[in-house]
Protein backbone atom coordinates (compact mmCIF):
# COMPACT_ATOMS: atom_id res chain seq x y z
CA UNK A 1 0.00 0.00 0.00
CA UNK A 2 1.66 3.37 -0.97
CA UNK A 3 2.50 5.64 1.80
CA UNK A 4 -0.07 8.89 1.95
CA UNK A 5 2.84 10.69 3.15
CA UNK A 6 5.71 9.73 0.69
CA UNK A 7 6.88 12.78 -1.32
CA UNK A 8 6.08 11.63 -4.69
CA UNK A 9 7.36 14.84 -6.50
CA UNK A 10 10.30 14.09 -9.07
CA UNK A 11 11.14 17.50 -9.99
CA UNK A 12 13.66 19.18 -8.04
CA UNK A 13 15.77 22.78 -8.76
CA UNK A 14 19.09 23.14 -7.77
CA UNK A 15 20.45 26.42 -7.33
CA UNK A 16 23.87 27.70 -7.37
CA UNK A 17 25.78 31.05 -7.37
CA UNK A 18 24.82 31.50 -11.50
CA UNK A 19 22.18 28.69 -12.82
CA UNK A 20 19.25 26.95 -11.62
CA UNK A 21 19.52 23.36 -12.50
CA UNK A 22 16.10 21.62 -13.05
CA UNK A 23 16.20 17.69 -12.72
CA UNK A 24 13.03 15.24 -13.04
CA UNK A 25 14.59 12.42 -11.05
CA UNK A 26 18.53 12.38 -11.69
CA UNK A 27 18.24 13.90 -15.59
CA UNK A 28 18.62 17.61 -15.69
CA UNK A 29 15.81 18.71 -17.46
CA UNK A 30 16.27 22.03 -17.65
CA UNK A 31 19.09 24.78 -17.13
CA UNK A 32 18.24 28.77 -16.28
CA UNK A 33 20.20 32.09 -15.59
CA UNK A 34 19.76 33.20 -12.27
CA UNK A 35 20.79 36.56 -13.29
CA UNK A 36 18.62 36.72 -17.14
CA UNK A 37 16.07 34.23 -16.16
CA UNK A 38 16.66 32.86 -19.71
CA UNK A 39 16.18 29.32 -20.39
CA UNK A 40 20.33 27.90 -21.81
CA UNK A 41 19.00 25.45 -24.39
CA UNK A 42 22.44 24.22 -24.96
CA UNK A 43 24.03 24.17 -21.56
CA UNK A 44 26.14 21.11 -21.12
CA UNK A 45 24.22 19.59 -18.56
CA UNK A 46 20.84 19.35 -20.05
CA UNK A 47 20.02 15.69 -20.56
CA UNK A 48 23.12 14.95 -18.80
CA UNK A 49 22.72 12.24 -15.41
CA UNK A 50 22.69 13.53 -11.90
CA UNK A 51 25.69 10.96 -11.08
CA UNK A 52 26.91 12.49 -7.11
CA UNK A 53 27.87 15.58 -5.60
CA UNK A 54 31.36 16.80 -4.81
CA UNK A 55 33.53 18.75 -1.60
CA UNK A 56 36.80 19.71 -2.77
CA UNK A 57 36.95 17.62 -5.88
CA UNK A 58 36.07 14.07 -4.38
CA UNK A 59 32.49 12.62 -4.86
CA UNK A 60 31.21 13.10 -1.45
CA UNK A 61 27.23 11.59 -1.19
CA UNK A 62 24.50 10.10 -3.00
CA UNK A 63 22.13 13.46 -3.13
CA UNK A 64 23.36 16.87 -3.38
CA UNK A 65 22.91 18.75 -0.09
CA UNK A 66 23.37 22.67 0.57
CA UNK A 67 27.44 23.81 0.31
CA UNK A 68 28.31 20.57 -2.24
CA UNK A 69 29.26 20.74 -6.10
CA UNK A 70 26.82 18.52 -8.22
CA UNK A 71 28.24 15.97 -11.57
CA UNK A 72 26.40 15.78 -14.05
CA UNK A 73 27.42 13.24 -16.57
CA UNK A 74 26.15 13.60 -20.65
CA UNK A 75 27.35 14.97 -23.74
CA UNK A 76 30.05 16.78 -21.75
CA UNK A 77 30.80 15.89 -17.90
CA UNK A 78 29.71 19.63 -15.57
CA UNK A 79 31.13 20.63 -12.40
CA UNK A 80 28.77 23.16 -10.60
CA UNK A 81 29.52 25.97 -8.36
CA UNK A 82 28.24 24.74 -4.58
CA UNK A 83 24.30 24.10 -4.42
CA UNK A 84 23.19 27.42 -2.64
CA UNK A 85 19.33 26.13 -2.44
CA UNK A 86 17.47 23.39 -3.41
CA UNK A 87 13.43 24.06 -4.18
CA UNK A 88 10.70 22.73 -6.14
CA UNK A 89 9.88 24.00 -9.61
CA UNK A 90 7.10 26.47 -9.97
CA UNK A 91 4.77 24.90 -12.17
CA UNK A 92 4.54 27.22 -14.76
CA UNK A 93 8.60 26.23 -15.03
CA UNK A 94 7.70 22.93 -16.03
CA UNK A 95 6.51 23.60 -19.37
CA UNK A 96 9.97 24.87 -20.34
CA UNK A 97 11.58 22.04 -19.75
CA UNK A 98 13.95 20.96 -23.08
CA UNK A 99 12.67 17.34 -22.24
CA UNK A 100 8.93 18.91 -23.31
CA UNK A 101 10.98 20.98 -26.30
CA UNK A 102 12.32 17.71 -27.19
CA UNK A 103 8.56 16.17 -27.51
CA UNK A 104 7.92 18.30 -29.81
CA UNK A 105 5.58 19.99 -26.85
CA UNK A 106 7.02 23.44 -27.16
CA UNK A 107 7.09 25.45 -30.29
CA UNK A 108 10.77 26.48 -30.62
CA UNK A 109 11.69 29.61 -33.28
CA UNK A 110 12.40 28.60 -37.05
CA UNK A 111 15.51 29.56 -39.00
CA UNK A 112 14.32 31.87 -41.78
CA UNK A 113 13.99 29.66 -44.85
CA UNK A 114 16.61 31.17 -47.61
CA UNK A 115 14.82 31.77 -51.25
């Protein structure tokens, strides 16, 4: 029988001294400026795993508390700044997601087509 009181929420934001980093689970679903609020569709760590955080260089734990440097693994391994916060996504955030752009959920601008 499922718990009533189990947190079933996947989506998690982890915030650091530059960049929110949105993760559903352990994939980073999304990456934002803290400073523009723009959405970096080709940061590094978008798709990338959720693999441990660090202290100093070393993989220290399992989830990324306050003060530790997160790893994401993908197309390119990223080393954050230390996790200043960690919150839940608004839900209006959640429709920005690239895994949703991805989908073919969110209408993304066109190149002009050339003549």
């Amino acid at each position: 029988m499922l718990d009533p009181n189990a947190d079933r929420r996947r989506h998690v934001v982890y915030v650091t001294r530059n960049t929110e980093y949105h993760c559903r689970g352990r994939e980073c679903v999304g990456v934002r400026s803290r400073q523009t609020g723009a959405w970096l569709r080709e940061h590094a760590a978008l798709r990338g795993r959720l693999t441990s955080a660090a202290e100093g260089g070393a993989a220290a734990v399992e989830r990324a508390p306050m003060g530790l440097r997160l790893i994401f693994l993908g197309r390119e391994g990223v080393l954050t700044s230390p996790v200043e916060a960690v919150l839940r996504p608004a839900k209006e955030a959640l429709v920005s997601y690239a895994s949703r752009a991805s989908a073919g959920s969110i209408r993304l601008p066109r190149a002009p087509v050339a003549a």
